[in-house]
PDB file of N, CA and C in Angstrom:
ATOM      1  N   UNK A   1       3.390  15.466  -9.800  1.00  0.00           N
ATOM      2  CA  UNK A   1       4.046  14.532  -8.909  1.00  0.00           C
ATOM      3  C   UNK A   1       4.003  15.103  -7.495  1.00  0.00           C
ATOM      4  N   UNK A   2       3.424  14.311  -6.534  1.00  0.00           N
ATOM      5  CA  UNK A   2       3.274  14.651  -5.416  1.00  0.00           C
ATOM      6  C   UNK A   2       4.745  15.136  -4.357  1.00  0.00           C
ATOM      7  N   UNK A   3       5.192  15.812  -4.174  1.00  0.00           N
ATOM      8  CA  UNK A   3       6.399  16.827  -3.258  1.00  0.00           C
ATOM      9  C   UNK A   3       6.828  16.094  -2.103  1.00  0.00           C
ATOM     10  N   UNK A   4       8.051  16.268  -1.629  1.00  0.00           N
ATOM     11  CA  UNK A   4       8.153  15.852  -0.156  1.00  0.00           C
ATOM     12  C   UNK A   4       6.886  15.422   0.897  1.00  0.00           C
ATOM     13  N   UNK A   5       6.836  16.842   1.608  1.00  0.00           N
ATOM     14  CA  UNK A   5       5.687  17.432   2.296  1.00  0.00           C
ATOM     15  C   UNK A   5       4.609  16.085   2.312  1.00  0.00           C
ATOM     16  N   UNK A   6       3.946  16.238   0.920  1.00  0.00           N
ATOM     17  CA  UNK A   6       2.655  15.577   0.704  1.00  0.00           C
ATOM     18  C   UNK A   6       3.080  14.197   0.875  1.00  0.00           C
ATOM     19  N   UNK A   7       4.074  14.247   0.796  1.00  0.00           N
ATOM     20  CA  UNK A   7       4.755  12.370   0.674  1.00  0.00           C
ATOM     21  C   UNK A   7       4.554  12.058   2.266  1.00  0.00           C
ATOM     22  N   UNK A   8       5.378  13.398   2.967  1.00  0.00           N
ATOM     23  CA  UNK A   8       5.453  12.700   4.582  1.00  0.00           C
ATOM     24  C   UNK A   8       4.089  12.720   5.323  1.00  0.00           C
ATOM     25  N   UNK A   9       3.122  13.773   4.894  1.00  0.00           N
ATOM     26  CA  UNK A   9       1.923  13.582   5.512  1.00  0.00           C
ATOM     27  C   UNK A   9       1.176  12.430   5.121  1.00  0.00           C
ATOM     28  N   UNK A  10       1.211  11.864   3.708  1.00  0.00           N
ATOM     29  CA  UNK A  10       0.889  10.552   3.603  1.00  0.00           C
ATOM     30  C   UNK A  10       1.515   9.563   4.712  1.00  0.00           C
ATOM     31  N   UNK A  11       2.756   9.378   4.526  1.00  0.00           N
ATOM     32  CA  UNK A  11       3.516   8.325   5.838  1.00  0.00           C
ATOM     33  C   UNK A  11       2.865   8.771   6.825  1.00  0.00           C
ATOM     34  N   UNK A  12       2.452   9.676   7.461  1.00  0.00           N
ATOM     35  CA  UNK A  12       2.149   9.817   9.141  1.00  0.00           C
ATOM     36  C   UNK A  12       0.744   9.485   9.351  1.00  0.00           C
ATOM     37  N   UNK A  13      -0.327   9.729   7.754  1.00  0.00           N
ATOM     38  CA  UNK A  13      -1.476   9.310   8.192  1.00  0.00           C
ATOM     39  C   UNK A  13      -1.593   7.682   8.538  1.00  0.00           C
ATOM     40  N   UNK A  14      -0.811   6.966   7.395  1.00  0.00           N
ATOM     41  CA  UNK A  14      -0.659   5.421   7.762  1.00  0.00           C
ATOM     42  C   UNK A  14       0.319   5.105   8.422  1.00  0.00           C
ATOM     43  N   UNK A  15       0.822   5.945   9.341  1.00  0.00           N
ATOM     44  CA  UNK A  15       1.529   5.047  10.616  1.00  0.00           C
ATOM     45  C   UNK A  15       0.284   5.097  11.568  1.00  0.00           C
ATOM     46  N   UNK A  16      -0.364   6.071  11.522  1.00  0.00           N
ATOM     47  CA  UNK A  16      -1.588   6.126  12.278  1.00  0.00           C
ATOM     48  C   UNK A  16      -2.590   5.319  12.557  1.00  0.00           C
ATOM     49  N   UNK A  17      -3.085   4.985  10.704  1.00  0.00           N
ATOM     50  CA  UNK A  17      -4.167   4.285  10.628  1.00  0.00           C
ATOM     51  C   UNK A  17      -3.922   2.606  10.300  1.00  0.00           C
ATOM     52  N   UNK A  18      -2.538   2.097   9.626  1.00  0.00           N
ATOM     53  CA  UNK A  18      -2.491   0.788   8.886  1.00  0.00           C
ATOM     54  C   UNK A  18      -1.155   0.258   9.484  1.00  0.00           C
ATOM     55  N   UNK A  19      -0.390   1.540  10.748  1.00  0.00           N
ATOM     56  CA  UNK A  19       0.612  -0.038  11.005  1.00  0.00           C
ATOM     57  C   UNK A  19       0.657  -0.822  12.170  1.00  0.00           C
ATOM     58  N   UNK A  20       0.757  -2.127  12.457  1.00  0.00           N
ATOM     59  CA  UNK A  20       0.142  -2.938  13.432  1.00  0.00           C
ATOM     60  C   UNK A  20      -0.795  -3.769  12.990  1.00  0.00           C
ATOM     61  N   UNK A  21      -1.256  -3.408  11.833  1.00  0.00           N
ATOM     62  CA  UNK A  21      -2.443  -4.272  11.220  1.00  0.00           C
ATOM     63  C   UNK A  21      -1.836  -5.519  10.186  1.00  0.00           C
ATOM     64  N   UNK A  22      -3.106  -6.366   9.836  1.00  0.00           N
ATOM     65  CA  UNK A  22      -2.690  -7.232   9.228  1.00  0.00           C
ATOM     66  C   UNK A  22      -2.910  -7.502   7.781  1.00  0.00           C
ATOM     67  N   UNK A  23      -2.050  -7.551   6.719  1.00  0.00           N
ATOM     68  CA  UNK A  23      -2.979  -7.322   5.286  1.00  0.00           C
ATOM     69  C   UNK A  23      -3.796  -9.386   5.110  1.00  0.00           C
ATOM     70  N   UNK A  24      -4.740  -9.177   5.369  1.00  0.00           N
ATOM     71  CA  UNK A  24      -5.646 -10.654   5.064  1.00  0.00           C
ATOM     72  C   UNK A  24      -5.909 -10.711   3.600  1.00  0.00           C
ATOM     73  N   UNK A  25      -5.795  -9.957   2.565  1.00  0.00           N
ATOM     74  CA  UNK A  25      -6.421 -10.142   1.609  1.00  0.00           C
ATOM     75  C   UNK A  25      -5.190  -9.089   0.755  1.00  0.00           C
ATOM     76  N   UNK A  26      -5.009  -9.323  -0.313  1.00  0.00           N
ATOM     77  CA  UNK A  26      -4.585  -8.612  -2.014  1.00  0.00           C
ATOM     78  C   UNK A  26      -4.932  -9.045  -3.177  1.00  0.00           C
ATOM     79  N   UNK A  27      -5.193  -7.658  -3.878  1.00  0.00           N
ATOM     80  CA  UNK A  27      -5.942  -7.783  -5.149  1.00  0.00           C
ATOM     81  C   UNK A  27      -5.206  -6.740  -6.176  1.00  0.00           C
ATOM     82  N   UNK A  28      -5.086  -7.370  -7.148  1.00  0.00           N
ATOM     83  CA  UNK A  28      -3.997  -6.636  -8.089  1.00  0.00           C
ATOM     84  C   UNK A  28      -4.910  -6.511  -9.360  1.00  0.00           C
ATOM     85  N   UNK A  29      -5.022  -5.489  -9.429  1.00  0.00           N
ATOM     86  CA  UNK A  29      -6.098  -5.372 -11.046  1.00  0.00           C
ATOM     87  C   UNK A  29      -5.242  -4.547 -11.533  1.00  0.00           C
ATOM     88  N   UNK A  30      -3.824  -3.891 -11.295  1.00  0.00           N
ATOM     89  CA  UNK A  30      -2.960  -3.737 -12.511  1.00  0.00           C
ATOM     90  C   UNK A  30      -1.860  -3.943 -12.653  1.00  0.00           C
ATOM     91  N   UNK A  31      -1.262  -5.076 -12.968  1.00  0.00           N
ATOM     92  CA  UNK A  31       0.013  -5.753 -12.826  1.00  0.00           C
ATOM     93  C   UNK A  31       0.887  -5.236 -13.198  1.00  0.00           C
ATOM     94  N   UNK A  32       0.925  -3.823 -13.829  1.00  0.00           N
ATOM     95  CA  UNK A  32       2.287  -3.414 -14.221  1.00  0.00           C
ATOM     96  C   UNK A  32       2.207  -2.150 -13.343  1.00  0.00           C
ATOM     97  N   UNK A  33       1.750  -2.735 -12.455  1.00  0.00           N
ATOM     98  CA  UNK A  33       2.007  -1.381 -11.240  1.00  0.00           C
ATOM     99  C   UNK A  33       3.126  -2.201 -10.624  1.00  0.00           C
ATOM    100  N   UNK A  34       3.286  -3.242 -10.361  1.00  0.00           N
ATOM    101  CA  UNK A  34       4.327  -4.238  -9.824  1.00  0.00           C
ATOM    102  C   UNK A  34       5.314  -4.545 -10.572  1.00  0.00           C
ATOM    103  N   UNK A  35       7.112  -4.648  -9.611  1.00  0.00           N
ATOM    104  CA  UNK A  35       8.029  -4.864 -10.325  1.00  0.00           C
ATOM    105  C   UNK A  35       8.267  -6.794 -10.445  1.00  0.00           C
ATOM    106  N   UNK A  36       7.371  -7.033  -9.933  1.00  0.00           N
ATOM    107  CA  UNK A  36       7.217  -9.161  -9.601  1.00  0.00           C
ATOM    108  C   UNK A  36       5.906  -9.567 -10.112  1.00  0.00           C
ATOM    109  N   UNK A  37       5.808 -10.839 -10.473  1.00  0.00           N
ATOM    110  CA  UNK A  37       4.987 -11.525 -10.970  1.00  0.00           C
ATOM    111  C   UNK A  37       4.052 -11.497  -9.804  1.00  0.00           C
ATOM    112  N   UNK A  38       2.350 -11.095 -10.022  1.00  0.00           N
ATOM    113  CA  UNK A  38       1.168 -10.466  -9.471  1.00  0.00           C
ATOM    114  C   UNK A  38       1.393 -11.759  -8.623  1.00  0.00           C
ATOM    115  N   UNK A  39       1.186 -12.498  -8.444  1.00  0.00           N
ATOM    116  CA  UNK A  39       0.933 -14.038  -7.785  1.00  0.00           C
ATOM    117  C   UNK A  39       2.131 -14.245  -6.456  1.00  0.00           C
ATOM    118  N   UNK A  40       3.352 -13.779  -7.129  1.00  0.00           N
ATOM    119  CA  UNK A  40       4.459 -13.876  -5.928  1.00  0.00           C
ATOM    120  C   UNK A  40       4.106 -11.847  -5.441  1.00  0.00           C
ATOM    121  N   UNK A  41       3.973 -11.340  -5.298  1.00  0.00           N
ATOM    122  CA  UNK A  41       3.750  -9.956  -4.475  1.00  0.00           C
ATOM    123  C   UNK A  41       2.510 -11.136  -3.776  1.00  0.00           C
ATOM    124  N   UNK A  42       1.336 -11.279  -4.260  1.00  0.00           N
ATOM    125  CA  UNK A  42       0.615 -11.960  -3.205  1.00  0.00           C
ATOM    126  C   UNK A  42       0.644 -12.747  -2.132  1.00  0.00           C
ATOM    127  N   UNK A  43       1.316 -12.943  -2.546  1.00  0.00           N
ATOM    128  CA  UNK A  43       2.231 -14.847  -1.475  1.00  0.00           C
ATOM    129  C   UNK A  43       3.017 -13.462  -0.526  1.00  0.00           C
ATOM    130  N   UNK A  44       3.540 -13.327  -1.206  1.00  0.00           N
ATOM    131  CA  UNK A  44       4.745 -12.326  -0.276  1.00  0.00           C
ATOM    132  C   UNK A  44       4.119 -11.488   1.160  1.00  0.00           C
ATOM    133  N   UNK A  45       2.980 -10.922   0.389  1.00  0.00           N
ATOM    134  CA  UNK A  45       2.381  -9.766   1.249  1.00  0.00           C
ATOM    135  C   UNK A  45       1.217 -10.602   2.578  1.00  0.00           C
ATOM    136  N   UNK A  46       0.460 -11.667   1.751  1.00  0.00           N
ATOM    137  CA  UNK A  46      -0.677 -12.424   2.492  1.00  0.00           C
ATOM    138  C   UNK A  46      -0.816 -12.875   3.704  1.00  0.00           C
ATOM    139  N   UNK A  47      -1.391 -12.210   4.826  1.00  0.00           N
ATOM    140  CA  UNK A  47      -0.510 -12.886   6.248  1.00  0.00           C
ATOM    141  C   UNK A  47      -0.269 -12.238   6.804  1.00  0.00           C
ATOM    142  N   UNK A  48       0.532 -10.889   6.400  1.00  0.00           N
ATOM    143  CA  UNK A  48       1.370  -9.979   6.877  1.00  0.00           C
ATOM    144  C   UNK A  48       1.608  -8.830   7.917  1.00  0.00           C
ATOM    145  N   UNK A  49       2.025  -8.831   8.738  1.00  0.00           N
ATOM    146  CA  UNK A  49       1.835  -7.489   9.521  1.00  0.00           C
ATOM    147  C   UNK A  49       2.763  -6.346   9.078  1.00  0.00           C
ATOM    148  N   UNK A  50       1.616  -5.209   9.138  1.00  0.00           N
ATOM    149  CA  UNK A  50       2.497  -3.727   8.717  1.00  0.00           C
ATOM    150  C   UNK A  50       3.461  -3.136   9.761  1.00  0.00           C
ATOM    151  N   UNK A  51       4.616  -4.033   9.870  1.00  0.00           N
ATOM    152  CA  UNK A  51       5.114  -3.526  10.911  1.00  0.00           C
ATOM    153  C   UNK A  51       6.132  -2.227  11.275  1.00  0.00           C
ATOM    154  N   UNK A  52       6.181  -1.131  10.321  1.00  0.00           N
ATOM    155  CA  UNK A  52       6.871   0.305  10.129  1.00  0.00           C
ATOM    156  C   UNK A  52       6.551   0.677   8.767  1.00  0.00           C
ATOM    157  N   UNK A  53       5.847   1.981   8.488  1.00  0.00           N
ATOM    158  CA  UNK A  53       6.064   2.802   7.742  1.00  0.00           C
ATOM    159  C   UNK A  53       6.560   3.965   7.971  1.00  0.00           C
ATOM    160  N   UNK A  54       7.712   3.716   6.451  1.00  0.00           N
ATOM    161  CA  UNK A  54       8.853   4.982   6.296  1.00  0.00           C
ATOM    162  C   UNK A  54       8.618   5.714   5.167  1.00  0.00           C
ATOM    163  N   UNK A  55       9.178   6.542   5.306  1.00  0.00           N
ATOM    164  CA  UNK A  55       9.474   7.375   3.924  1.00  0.00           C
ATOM    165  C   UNK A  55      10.922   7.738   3.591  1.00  0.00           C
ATOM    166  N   UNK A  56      11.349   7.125   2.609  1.00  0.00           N
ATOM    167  CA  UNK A  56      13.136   7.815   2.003  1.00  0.00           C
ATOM    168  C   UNK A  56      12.894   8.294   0.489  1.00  0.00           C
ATOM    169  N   UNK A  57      13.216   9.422   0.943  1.00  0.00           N
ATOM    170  CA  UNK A  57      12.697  10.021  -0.754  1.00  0.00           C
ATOM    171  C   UNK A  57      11.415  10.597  -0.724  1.00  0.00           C
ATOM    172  N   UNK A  58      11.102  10.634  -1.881  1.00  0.00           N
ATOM    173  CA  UNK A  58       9.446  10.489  -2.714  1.00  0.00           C
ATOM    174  C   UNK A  58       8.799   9.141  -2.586  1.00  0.00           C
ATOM    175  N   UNK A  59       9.348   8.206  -1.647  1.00  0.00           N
ATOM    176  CA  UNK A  59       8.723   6.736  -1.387  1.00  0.00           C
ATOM    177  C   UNK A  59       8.506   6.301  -0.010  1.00  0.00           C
ATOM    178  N   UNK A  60       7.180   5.880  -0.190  1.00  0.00           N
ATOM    179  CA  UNK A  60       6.852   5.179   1.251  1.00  0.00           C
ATOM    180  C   UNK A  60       7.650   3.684   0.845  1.00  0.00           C
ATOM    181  N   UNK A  61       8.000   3.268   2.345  1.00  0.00           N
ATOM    182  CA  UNK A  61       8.426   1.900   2.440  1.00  0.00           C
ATOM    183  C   UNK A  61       7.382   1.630   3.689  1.00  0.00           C
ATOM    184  N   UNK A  62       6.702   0.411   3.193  1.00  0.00           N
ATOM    185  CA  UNK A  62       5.824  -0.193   3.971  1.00  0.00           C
ATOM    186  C   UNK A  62       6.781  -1.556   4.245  1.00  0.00           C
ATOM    187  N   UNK A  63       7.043  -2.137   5.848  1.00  0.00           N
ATOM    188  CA  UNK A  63       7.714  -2.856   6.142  1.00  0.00           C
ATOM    189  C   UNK A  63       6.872  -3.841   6.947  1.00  0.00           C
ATOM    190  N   UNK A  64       7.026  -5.074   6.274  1.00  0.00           N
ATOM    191  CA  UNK A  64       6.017  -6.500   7.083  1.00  0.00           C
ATOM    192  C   UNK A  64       6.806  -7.604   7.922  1.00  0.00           C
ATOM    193  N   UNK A  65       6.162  -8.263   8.454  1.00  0.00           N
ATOM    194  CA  UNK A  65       6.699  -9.099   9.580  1.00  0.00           C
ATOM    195  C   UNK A  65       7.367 -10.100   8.666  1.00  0.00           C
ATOM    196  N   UNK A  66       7.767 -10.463   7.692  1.00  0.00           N
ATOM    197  CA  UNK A  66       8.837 -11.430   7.384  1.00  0.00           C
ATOM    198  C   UNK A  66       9.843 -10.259   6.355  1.00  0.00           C
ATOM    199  N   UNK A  67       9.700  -9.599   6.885  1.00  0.00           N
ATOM    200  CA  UNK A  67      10.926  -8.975   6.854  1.00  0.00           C
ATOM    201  C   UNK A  67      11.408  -8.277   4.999  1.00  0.00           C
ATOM    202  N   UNK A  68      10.016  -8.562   4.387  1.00  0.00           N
ATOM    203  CA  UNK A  68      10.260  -7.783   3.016  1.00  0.00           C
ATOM    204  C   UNK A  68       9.441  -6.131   3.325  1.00  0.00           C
ATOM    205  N   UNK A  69       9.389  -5.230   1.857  1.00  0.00           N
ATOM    206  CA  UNK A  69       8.940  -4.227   2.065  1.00  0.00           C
ATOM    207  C   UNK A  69       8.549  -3.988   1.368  1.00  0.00           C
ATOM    208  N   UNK A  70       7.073  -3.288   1.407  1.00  0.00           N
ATOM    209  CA  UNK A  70       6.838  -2.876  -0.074  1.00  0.00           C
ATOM    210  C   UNK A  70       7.075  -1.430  -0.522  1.00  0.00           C
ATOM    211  N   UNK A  71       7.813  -0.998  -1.348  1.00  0.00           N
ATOM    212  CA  UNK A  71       8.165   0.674  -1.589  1.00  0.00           C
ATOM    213  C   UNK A  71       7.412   1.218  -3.107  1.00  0.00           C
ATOM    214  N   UNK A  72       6.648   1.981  -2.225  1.00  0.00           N
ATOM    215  CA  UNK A  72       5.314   2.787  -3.549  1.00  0.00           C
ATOM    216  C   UNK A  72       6.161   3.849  -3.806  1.00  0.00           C
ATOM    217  N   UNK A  73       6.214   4.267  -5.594  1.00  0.00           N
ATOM    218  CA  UNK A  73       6.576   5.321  -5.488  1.00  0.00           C
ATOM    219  C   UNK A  73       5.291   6.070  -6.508  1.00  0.00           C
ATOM    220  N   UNK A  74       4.822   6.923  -6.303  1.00  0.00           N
ATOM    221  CA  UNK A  74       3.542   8.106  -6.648  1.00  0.00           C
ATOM    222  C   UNK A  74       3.547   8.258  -7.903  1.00  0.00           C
ATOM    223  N   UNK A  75       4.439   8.058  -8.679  1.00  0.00           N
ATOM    224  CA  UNK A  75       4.835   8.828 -10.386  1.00  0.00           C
ATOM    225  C   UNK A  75       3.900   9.947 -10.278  1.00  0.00           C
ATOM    226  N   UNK A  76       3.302  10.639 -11.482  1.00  0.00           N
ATOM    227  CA  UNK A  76       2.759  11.629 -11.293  1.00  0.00           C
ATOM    228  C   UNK A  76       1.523  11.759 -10.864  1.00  0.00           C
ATOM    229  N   UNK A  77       0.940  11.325 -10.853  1.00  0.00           N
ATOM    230  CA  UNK A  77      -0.729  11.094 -10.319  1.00  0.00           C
ATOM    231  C   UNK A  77      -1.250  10.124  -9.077  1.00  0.00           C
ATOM    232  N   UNK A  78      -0.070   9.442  -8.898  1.00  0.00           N
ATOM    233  CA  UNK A  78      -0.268   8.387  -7.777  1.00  0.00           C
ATOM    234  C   UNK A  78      -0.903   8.963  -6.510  1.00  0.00           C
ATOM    235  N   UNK A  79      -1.973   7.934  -5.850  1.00  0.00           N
ATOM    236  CA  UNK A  79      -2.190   8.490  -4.576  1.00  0.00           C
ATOM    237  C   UNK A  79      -2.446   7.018  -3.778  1.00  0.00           C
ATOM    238  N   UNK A  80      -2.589   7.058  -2.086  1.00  0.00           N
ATOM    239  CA  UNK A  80      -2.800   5.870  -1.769  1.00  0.00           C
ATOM    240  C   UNK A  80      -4.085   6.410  -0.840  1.00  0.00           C
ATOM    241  N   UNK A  81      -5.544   5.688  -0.436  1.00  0.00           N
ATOM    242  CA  UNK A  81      -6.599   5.873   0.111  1.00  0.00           C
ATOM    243  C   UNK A  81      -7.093   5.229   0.709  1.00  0.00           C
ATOM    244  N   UNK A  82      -7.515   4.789   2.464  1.00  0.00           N
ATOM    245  CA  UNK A  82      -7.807   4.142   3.321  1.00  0.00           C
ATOM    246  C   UNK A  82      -9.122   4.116   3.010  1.00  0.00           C
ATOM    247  N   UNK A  83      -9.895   3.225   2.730  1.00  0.00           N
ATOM    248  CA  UNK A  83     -11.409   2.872   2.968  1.00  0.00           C
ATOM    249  C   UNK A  83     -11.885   1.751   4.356  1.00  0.00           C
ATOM    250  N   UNK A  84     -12.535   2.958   4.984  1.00  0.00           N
ATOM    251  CA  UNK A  84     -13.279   2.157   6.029  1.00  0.00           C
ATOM    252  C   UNK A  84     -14.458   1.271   6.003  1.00  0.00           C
ATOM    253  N   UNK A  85     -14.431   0.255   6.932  1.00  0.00           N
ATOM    254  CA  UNK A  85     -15.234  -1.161   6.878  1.00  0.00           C
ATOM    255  C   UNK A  85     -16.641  -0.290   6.554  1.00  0.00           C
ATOM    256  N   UNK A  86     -16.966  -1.585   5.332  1.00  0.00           N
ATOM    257  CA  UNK A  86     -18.062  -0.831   5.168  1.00  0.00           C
ATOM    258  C   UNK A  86     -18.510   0.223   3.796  1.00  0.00           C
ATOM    259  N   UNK A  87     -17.337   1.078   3.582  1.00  0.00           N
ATOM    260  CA  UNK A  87     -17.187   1.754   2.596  1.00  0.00           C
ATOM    261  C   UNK A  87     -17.022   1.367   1.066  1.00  0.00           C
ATOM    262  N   UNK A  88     -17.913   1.514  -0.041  1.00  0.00           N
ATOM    263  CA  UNK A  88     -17.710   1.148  -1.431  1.00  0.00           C
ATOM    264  C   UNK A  88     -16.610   2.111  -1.676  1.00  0.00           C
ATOM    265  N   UNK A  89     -15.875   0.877  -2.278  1.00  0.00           N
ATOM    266  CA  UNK A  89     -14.651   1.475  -3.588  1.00  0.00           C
ATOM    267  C   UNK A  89     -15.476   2.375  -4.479  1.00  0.00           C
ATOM    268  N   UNK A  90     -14.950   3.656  -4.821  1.00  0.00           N
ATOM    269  CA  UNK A  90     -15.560   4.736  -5.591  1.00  0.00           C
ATOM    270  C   UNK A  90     -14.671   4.774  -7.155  1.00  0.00           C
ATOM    271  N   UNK A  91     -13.396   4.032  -7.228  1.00  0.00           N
ATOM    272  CA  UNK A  91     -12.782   3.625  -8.137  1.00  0.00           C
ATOM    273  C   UNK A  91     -11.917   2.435  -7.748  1.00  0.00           C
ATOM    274  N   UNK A  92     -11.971   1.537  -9.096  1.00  0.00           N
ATOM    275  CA  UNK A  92     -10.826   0.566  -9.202  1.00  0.00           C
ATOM    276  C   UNK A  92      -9.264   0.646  -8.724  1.00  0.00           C
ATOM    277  N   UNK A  93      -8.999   0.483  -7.503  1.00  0.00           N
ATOM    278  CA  UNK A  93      -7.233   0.598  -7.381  1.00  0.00           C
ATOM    279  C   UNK A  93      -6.256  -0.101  -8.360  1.00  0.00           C
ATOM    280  N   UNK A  94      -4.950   0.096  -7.976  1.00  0.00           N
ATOM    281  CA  UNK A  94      -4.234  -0.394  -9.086  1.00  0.00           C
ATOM    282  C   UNK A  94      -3.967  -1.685  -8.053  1.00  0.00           C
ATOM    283  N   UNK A  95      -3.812  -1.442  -6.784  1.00  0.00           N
ATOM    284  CA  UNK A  95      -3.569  -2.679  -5.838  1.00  0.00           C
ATOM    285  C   UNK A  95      -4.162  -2.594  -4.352  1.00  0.00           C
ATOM    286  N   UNK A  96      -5.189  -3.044  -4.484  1.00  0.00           N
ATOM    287  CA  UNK A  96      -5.761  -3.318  -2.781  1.00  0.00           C
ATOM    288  C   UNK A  96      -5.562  -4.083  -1.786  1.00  0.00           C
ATOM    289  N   UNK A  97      -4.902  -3.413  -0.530  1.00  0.00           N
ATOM    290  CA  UNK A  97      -4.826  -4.425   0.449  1.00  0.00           C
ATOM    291  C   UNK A  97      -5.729  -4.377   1.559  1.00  0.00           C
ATOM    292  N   UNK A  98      -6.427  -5.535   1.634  1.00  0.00           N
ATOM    293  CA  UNK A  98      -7.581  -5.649   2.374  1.00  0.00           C
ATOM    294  C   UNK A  98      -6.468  -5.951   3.612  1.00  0.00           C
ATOM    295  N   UNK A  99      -7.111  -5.263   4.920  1.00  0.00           N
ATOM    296  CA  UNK A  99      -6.851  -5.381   6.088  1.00  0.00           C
ATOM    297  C   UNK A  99      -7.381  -5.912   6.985  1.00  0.00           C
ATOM    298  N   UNK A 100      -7.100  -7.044   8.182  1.00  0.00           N
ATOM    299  CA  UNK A 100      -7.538  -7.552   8.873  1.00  0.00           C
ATOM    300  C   UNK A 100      -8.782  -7.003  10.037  1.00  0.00           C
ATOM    301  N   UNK A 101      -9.424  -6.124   9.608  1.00  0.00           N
ATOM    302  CA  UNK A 101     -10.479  -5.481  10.390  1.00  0.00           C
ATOM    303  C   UNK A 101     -11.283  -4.743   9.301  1.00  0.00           C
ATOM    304  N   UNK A 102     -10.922  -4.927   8.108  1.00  0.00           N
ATOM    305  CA  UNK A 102     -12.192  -5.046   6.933  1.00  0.00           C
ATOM    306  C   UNK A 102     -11.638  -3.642   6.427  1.00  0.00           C
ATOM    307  N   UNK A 103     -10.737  -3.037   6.619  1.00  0.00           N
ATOM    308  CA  UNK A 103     -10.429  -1.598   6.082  1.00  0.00           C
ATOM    309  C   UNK A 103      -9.736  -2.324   5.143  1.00  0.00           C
ATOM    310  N   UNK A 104      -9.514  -1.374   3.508  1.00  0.00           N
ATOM    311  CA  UNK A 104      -9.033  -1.512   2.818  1.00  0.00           C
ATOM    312  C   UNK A 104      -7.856  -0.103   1.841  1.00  0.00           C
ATOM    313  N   UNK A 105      -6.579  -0.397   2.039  1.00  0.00           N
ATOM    314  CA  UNK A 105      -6.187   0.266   1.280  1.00  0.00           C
ATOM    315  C   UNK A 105      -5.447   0.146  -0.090  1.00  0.00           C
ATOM    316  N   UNK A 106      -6.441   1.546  -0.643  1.00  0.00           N
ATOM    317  CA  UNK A 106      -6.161   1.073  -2.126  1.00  0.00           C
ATOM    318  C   UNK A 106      -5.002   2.416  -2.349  1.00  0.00           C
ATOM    319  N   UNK A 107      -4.336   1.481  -3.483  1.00  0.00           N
ATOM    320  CA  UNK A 107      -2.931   2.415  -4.373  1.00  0.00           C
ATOM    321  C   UNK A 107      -3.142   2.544  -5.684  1.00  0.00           C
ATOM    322  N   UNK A 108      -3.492   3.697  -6.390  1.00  0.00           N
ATOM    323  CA  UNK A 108      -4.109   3.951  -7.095  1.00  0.00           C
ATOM    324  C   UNK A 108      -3.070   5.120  -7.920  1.00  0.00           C
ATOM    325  N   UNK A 109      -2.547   4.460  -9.448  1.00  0.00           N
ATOM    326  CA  UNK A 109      -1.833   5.495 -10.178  1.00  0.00           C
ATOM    327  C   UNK A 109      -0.538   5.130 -10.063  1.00  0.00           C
ATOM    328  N   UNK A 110       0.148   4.233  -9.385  1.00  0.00           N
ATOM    329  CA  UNK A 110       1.606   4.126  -8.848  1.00  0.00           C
ATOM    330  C   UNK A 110       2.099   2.549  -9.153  1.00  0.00           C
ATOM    331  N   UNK A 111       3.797   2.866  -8.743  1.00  0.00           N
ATOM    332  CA  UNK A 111       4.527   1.645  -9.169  1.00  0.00           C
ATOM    333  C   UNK A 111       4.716   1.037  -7.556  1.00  0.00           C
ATOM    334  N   UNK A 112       4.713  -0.249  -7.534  1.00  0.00           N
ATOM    335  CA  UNK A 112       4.846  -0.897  -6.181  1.00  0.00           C
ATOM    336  C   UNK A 112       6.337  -1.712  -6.764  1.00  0.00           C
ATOM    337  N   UNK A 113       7.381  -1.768  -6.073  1.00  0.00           N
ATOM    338  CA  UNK A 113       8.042  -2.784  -5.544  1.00  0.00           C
ATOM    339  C   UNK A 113       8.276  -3.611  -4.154  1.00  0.00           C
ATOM    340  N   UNK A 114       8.678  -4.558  -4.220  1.00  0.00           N
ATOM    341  CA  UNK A 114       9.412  -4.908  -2.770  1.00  0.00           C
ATOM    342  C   UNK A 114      10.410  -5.487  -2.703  1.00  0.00           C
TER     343      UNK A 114
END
């Protein structure tokens, strides 16, 4: 299970790289990574601007312009991975959010709520 530390350097790389952006696209190929029915997280997220990422705990909270959030937490193997425009997926995520400038980040191993 990934530590503090590794938790907050995750948050600082994606305040860097994914907030301000827009998620245009989600793809859920494992639904029990989600605590909501795959279809409403979609609706929810689609549209969206990343407008603050936090960390409380061992959890990022990713926060969007209507005002929900999505909070990943790592369980033991979880990781989350920015792919740049352009770049093949090298594995299946558990949930990809395609971003409005063709970057995609995938969450891979972990539980999503919002």
């Amino acid at each position: 299970m990934p530590e503090i530390p590794e938790i907050e350097t995750v948050k600082r790389h994606l305040v860097q790289k994914v907030q301000g952006k827009i998620i245009s696209q989600v793809v859920v190929n494992r639904e029990k990574s989600l605590n909501v029915p795959a279809e409403e997280f979609i609706r929810a997220v689609t549209g969206q601007v990343i407008t603050l990422v936090r960390r409380r705990a061992k959890q990022i909270i990713i926060s969007l312009s209507n005002g929900t959030s999505i909070i990943v937490h790592f369980m033991l193997e979880g990781y989350i991975r920015l792919f740049y425009q352009g770049e093949e997926l090298d594995r299946t995520p558990s949930v990809l959010l395609v971003l409005h400038t063709q970057e995609k980040l995938g969450l891979f191993k972990l539980n999503l709520g919002y």
